[in-house]
Every structure is written in structure tokens, then in C-alpha cells.
Protein backbone atom coordinates (compact mmCIF):
# COMPACT_ATOMS: atom_id res chain seq x y z
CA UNK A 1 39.80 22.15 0.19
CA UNK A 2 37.56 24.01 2.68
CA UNK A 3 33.73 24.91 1.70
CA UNK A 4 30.12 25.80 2.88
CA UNK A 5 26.84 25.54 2.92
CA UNK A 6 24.95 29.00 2.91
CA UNK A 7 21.54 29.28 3.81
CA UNK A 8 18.83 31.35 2.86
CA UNK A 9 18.63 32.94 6.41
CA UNK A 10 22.00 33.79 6.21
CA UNK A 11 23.57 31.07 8.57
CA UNK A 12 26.61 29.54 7.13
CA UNK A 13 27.97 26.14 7.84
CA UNK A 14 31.60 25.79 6.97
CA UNK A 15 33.66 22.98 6.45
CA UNK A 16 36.02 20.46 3.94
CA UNK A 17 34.79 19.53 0.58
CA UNK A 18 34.93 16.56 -1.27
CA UNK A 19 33.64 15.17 -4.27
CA UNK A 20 33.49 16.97 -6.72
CA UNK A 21 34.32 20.89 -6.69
CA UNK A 22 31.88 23.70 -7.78
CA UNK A 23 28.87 25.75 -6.56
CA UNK A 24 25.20 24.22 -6.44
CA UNK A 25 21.55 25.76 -5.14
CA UNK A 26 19.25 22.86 -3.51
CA UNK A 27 16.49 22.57 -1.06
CA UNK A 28 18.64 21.57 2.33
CA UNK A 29 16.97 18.74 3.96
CA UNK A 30 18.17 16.17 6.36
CA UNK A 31 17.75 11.81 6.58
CA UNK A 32 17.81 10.22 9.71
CA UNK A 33 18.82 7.05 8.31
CA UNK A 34 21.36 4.96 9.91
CA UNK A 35 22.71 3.29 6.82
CA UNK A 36 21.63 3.32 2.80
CA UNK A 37 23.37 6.48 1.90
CA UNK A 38 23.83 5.04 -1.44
CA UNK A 39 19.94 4.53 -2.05
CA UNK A 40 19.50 8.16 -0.78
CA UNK A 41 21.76 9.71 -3.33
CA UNK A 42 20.08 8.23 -6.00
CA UNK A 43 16.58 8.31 -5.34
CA UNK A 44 15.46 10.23 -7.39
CA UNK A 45 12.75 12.16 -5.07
CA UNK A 46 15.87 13.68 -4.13
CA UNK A 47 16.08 15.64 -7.15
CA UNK A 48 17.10 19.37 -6.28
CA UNK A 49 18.00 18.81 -3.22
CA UNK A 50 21.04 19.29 -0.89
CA UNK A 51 20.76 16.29 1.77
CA UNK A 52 22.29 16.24 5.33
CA UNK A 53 22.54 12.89 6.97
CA UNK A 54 22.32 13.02 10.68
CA UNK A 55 24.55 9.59 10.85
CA UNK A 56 27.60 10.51 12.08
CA UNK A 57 29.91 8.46 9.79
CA UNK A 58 28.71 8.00 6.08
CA UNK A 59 30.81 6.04 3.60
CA UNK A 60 32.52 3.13 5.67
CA UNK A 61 31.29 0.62 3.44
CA UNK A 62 31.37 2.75 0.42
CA UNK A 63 28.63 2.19 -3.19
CA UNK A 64 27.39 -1.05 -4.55
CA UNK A 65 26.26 -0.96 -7.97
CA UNK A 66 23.10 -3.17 -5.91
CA UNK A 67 22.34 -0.01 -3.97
CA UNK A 68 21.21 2.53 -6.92
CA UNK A 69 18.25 3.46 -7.30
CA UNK A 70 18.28 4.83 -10.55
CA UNK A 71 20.84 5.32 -13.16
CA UNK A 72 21.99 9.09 -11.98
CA UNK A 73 21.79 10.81 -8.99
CA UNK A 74 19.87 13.80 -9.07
CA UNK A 75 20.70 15.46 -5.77
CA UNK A 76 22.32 18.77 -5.42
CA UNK A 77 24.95 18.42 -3.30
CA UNK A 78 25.29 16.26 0.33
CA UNK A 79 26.83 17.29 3.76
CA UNK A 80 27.94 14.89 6.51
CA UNK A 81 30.17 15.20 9.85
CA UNK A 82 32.24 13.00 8.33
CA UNK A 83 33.27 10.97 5.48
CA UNK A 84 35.06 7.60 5.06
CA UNK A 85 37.39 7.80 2.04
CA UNK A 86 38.72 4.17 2.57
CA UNK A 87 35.35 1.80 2.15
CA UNK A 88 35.59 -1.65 3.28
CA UNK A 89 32.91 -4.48 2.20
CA UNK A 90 33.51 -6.65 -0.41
CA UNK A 91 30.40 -5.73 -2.87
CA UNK A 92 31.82 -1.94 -2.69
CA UNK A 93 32.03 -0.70 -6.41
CA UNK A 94 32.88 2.96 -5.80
CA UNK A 95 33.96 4.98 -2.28
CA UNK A 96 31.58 7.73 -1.33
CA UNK A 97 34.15 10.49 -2.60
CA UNK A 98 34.55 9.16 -6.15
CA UNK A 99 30.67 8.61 -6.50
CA UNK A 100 30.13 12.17 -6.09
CA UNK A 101 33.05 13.13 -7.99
CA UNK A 102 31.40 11.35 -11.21
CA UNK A 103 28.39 12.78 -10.94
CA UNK A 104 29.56 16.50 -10.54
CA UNK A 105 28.02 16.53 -6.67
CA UNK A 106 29.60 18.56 -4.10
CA UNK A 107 30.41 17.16 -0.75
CA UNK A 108 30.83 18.49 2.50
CA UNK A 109 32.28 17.34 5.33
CA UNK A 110 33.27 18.45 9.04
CA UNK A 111 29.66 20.09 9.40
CA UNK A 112 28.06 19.94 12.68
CA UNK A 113 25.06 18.55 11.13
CA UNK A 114 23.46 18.62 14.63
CA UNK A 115 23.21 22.03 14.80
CA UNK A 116 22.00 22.16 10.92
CA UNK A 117 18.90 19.59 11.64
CA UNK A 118 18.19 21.51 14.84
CA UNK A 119 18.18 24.62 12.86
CA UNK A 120 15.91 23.51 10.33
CA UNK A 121 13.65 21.83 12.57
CA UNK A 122 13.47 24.92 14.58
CA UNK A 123 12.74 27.33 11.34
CA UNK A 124 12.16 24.97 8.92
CA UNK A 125 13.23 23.48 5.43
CA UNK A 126 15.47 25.98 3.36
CA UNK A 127 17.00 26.85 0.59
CA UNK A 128 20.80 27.03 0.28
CA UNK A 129 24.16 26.86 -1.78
CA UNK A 130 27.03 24.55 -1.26
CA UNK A 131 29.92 25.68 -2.27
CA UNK A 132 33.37 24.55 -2.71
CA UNK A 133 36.64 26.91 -2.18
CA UNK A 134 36.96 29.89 -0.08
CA UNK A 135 33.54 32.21 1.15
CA UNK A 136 33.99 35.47 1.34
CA UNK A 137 30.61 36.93 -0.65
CA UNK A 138 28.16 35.35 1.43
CA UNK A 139 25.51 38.48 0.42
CA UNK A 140 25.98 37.22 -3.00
CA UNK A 141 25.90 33.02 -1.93
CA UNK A 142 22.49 34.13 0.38
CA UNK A 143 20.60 35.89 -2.60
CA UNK A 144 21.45 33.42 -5.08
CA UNK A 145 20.09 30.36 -2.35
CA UNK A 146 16.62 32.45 -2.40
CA UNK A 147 16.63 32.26 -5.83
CA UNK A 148 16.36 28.35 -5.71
CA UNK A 149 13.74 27.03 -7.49
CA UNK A 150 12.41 23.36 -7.51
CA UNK A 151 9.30 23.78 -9.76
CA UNK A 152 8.96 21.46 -12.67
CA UNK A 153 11.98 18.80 -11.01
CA UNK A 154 9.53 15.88 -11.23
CA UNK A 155 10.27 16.41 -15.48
CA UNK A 156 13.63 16.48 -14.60
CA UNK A 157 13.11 12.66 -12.69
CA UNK A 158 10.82 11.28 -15.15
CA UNK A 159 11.50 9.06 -18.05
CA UNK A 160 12.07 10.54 -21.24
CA UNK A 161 9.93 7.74 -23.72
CA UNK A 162 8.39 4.50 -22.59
CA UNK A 163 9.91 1.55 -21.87
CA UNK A 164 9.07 -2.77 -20.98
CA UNK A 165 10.12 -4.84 -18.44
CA UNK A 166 8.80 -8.27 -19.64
CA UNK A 167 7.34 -10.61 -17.01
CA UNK A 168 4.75 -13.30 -17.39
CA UNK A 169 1.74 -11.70 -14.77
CA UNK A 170 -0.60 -9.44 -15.11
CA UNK A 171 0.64 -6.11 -17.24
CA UNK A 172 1.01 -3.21 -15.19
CA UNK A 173 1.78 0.74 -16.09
CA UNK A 174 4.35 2.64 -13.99
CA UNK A 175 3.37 6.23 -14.08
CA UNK A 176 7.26 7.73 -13.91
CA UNK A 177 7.18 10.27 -11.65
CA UNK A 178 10.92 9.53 -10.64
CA UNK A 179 10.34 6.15 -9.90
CA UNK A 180 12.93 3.76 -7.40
CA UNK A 181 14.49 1.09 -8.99
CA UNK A 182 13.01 -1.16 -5.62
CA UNK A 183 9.53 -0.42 -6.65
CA UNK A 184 10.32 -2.02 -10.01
CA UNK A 185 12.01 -4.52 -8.71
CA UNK A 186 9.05 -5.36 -5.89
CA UNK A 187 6.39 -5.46 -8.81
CA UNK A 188 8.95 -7.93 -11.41
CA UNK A 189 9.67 -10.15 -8.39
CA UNK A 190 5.43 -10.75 -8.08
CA UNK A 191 5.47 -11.59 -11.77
CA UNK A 192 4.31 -8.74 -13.15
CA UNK A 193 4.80 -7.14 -16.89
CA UNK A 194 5.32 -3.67 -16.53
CA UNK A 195 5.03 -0.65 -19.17
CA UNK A 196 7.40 2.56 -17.79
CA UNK A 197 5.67 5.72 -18.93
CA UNK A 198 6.77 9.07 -18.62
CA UNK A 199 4.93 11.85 -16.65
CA UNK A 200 3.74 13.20 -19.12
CA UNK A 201 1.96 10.24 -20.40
CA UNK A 202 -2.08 11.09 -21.36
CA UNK A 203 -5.20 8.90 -19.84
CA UNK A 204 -5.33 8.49 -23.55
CA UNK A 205 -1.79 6.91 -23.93
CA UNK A 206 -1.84 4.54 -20.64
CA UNK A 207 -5.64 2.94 -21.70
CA UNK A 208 -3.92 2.31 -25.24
CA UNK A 209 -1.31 0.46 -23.21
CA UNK A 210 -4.20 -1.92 -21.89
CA UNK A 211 -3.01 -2.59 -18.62
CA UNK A 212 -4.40 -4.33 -15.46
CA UNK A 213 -3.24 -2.21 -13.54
CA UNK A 214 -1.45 1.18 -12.97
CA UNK A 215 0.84 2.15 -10.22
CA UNK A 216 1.32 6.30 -9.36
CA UNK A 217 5.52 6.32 -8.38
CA UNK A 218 7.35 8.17 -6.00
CA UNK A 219 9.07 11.49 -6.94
CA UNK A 220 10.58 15.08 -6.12
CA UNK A 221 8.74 18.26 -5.79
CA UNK A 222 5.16 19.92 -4.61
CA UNK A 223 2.59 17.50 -5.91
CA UNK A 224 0.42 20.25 -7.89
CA UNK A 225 3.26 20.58 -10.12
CA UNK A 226 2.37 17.60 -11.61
CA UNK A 227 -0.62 18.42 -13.65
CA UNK A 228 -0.55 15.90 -16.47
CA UNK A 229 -0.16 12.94 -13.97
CA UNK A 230 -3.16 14.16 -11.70
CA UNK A 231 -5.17 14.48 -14.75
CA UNK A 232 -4.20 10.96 -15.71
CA UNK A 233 -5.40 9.76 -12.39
CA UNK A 234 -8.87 11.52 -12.32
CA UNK A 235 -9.48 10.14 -15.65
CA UNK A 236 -8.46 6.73 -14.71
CA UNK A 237 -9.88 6.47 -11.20
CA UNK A 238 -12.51 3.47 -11.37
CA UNK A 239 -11.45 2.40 -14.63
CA UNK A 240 -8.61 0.15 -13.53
CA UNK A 241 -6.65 -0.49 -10.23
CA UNK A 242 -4.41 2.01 -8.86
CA UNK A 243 -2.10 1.76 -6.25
CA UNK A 244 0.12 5.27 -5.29
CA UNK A 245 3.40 5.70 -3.62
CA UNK A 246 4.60 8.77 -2.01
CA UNK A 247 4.37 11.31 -4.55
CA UNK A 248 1.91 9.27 -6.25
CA UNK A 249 -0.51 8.85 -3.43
CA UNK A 250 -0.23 12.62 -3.25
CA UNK A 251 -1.47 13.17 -7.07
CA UNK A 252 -4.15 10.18 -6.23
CA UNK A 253 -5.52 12.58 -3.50
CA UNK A 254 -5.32 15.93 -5.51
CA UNK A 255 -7.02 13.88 -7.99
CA UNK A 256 -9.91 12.68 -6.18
CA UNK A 257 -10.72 16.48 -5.10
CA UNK A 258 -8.24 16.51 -1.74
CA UNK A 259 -5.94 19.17 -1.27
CA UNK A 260 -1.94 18.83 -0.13
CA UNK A 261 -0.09 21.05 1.97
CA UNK A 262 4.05 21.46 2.71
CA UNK A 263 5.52 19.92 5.92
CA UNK A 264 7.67 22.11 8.18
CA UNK A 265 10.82 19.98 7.62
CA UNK A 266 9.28 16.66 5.81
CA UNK A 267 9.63 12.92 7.02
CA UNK A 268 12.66 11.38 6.01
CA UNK A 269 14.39 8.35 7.38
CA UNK A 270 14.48 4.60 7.55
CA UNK A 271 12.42 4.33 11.37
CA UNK A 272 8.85 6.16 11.19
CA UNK A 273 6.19 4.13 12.95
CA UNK A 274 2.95 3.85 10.95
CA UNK A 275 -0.53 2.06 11.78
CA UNK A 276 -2.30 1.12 9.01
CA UNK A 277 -5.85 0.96 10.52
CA UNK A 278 -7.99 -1.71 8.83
CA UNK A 279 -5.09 -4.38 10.04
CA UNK A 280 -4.55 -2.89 13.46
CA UNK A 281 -1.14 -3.17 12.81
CA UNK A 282 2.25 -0.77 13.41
CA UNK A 283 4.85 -0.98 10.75
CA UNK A 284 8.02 0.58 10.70
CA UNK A 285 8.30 2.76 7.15
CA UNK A 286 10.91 4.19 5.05
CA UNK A 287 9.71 7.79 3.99
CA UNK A 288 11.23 10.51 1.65
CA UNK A 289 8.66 13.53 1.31
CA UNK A 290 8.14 17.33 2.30
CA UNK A 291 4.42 17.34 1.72
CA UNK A 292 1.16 15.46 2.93
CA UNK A 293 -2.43 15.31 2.23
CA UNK A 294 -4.45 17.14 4.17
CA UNK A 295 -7.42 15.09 6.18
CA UNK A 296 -9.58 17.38 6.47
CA UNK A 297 -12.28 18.20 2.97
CA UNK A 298 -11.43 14.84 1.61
CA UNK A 299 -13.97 13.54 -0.32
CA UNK A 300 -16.49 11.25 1.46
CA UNK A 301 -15.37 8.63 -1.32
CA UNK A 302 -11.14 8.75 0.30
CA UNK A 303 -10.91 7.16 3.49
CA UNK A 304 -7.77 7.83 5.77
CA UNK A 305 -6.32 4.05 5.56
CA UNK A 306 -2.77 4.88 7.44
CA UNK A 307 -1.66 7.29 10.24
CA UNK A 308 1.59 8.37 11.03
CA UNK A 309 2.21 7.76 14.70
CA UNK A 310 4.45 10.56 15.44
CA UNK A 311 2.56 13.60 14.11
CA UNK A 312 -0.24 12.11 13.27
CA UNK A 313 -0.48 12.89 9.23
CA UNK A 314 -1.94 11.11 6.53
CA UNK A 315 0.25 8.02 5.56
CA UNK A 316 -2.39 6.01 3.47
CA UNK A 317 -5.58 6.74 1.31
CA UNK A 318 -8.62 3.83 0.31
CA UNK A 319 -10.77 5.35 -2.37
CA UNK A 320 -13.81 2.97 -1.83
CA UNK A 321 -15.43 1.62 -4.61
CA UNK A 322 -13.13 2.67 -6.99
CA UNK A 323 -10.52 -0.61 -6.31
CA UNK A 324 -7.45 2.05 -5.58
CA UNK A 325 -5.77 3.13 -2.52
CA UNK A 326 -2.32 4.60 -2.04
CA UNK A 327 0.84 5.41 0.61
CA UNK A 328 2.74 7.87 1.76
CA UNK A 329 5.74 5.73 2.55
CA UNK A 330 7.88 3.30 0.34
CA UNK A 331 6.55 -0.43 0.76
CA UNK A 332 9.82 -1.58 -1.17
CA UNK A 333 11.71 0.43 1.11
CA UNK A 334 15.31 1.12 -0.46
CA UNK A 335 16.52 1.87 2.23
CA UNK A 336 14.74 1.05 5.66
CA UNK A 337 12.67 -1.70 6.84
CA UNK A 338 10.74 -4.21 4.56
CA UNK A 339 7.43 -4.44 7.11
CA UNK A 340 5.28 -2.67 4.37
CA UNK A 341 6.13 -5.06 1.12
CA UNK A 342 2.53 -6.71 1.91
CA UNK A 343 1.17 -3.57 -0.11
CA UNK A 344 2.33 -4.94 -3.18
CA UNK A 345 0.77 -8.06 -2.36
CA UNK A 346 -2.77 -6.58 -1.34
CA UNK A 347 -2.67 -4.62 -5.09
CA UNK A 348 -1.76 -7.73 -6.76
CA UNK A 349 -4.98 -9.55 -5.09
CA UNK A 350 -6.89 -6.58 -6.54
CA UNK A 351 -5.82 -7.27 -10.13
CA UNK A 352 -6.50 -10.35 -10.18
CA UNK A 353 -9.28 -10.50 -8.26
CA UNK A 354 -8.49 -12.54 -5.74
CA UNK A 355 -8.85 -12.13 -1.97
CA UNK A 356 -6.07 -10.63 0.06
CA UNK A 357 -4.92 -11.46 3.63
CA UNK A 358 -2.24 -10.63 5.81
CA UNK A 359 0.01 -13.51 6.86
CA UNK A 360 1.29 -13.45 10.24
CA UNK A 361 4.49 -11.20 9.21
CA UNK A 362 4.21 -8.92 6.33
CA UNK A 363 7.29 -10.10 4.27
CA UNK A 364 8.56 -11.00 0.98
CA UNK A 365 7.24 -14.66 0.95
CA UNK A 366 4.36 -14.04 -1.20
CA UNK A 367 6.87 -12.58 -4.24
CA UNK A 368 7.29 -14.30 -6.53
């Protein structure tokens, strides 16, 4: 079955569907990830979006139920050059083409995606509609990809009520903002209790919970849309350790009085080099976000803590005195390199008061 994906400009890339069939409106953004296809589709910072993957050849070694990173995707739709239909690896649960067919998510294949990440990079992120089927109104697919909106998808990521995840350390809060399951995972692994709250959740609500410790997750969407979590922060700022990933380091900043602003095309991929300045040290990060904090009129209280060595932007936040600091990449990875795990280490040492230091690698041995 042939199909498209229509930009808002106008520009229409045209190829074979797969998955399943339909019509769906998404941001169009593009991974440069090798590998982890299956982690991308269901990470849930995805959410409204229509992802291009600049590998080549996706699918080869098809879904492992190991791979998800939450219980549904929430993307919009995904284009590739070209699809594998026949996985092979043994832990392989579902091929590429019947994932998306059970989750009503349109594929496309046969796509120069070259040309698509050049043309984004060159004008910048867009809106668009992938379609399924035959295109011959593309006036009527171009007006209805400007109509795309993405406000409000960090309710549609978020837990709907509370939820445990018994461990015997120290009780932490997850603040839900369309959290990985690998950030979970990383935090269980160190011991730790945790309490799943929804975005929504009140200061109110997460002090009742008592915890040592709250963690800010990752998740979809400008980061002044989420209101209720920034309040949450500014109220609990000083009160009790806080550690912020991605979208969560963004609220952490708009919180402490910093402002955010929207990347031309975003970082994401499995290979960007950031030095995290009070170890000296480059690490290789996996990173998933179209916005960043901007350094300049941060308080005098938030210290830049990371840079991002390829453009230079914000990639980590120390708000001194107050025992918090937060991320713009994903320490647990899911997919990409582990380098960065040491993070959950460092905010462990803060809750329980003990001193943290860098071993010679910055690994998983500490978990645990």
C-alpha cells in the first residue's frame, strides 16, 4: 500500500506503508540512533510525535518485550528507508510491522529520510500528517498538519492515580511526567522504594507521601505546559532532594525562576558528547528533547553543571544549597550509552547523606 508524509511547508515525502493503515498529525522529528528503535517507540517523550530514524535499516532484530519503555506507545506515526519484516534474534517478541499494527501506528517506508533530516535541519522541526493510501488532496493533508497541536501531551503520558514499587532503601517519589521504564528500573536496582505520582500531583500530596527524596521524570511537550509539576517543584525546592531528568530538569529550571526556549530541530540520538564540569569529564549521552534552558538570567542560586559539546546548550543544572540538581539527558539511557548511570548514584549519596565520588568508570557497579 503506498503512503506519505505531508508537511506543513507543503513538501511531501511519498512512499509504502506498513503497520497499521489510517491518517495521523504529529510533530516530525528525526533519531540518530543506530539501534533501540523499540525503546524509541515507546518512550513516552515521544508522545505526539511522528519519528524518522536516520538508520538505514530498522527492524532486523525486531521487539523484545525487555525493550519497552512503557506499556503503550504514544508516538504518532514512524518513517524509515526501510523496514525488516522478517526479525531475527532469539528474545524477538513481535516484528516491527506487527508492533505498529497493534498499536494503531502508521508506518512508512521507502522514504529518503536523508533528504527529510536535511530538510528539517535546514528549516526546522515541523508539523505533518502521515497518511496511508493514495494522496491526491495534499491542500487539505497541509492545512490539517498546521493544525497539529501538542499542548497538554505530557497529561496524555502521565499516570492516571498513584502507584508503589516496593524496595527496601530510602522511599523516593517519581513525579510522572511520562516517565521511562529504565529510570524506574535504575532507581529499584539502587534499592530504592518508590511512590509513582501523576503530574498532576500537589506539593501538598507528594509531602503527605513522606519521601526522601523526589525525582522530576522525563516527558513530551514545551515544559511551561506543565504548570502543576513546576509548582510542585518551587514548593518543594530545599525541602527534600531533587534530582530532574530531561523534561524534569526543564520544570526544575522554570521553577527556580529560569526561562526555557525551543531548539531548531532538538537533540535526539544515542551519541551526544557531554562534559559535566565539576568532574572534568566527557560522557557520551542518550537525549530525547526539543527544548533547553536558557543560560543566560538564571538565578545566581542555578549553576550550569553540564555542557553540551556540540552546540554548547545547557545539559545539567546544580541549585546550590538547596541539595538538587538536574539533566538534560537520560542517565539510564534506554537506548544509548550507560556513561551517565553515576547520576543516580551521586542522588542516592544525597539522600542518605553520604559522600559521593566518582569511581574510575561511571558504571552500574554501585547498583544495587
Amino acid at each position: 500500500m503506498t503512503g506519505a508524509l505531508v508537511l506543513e511547508d507543503g513538501t511531501v515525502f511519498r512512499g509504502e506503508a506498513f503497520g497499521a493503515a489510517g491518517t495521523a498529525g504529529g510533530e516530525v522529528v528525526f533519531n540518530t540512533g543506530m539501534t533501540g528503535y523499540g525503546e524509541i517507540l515507546t518512550d513516552p517523550s515521544y508522545c505526539g510525535q511522528i519519528v524518522t530514524l536516520t538508520y538505514p535499516l530498522v527492524g532486523n532484530y525486531g521487539i523484545s518485550g525487555r525493550d519497552l519503555q512503557a506499556v503503550r506507545p504514544l508516538v504518532r506515526g514512524l518513517v524509515v528507508h526501510e523496514a525488516c519484516f522478517s526479525p531475527s534474534h532469539r528474545e524477538a517478541c513481535w516484528s516491527l510491522d506487527d508492533f505498529l499494527r497493534a498499536h494503531g501506528i502508521v508506518g512508512l517506508q521507502g522514504v529518503d529520510t536523508r533528504a527529510l533530516v536535511r530538510h528539517l535541519r535546514r528549516h526546522g522541526t515541523m508539523r505533518g500528517v502521515i497518511t496511508t493510501g493514495a494522496v491526491t488532496a495534499v491542500g487539505a493533508l497541509v492545512e490539517m498538519a498546521r493544525g497539529v497541536s501538542l499542548q497538554g501531551v505530557v497529561y496524555q503520558a502521565t499516570c492516571s492515580r498513584p502507584y508503589r514499587l516496593y524496595g527496601r532503601g530510602p522511599h523516593v517519589v517519581v513525579v510522572d511526567l511520562g516517565v521511562k521504564a529504565g529510570i524506574l528500573q535504575a532507581l529499584q536496582a539502587r534499592g530504592c522504594s518508590l511512590t509513582v505520582v501523576p503530574a498532576t500531583a500537589t506539593p501538598a500530596e507528594i509531602v503527605a507521601l513522606r519521601p526522601q527524596g523526589v525525582v522530576l521524570s522525563n516527558g513530551p511537550g514545551d515544559p511551561a505546559d506543565a504548570r502543576e509539576a513546576i509548582g510542585a517543584a518551587r514548593a518543594l525546592l530545599g525541602r527534600v532532594p531533587m534530582f530532574g531528568i530531561c523534561l524534569g530538569h526543564q520544570v526544575m529550571a522554570l521553577a527556580a525562576g529560569a526561562r526555557t526556549y525551543r531548539l531548531k530541530y532538538g537533540h535526539r540520538g544515542a551519541n551526544h558528547p557531554v562534559c559535566d564540569l565539576a568532574l572534568g569529564r566527557v560522557f557520551i549521552t542518550s537525549q530525547n528533547h526539543g527544548y533547553a534552558v536558557a543560560e543566560e538570567g538564571l538565578p545566581p542560586e542555578v549553576e550550569v553543571s553540564a555542557r553540551n559539546l556540540n552546540d554548547g546548550t545547557v545539559e545539567g543544572l546544580e541549585f546550590v544549597g538547596l541539595d538538587a540538581f538536574s539533566v538534560q539527558y537520560h542517565p539510564e539511557a534506554g537506548p544509548g550509552p550507560r556513561d551517565s548511570s553515576y547520576l543516580f548514584d551521586r542522588f542516592l549519596g544525597i539522600i542518605t547523606g553520604q559522600e559521593w565520588r566518582s569511581g574510575g568508570h561511571a558504571d552500574e557497579r554501585k547498583a544495587g
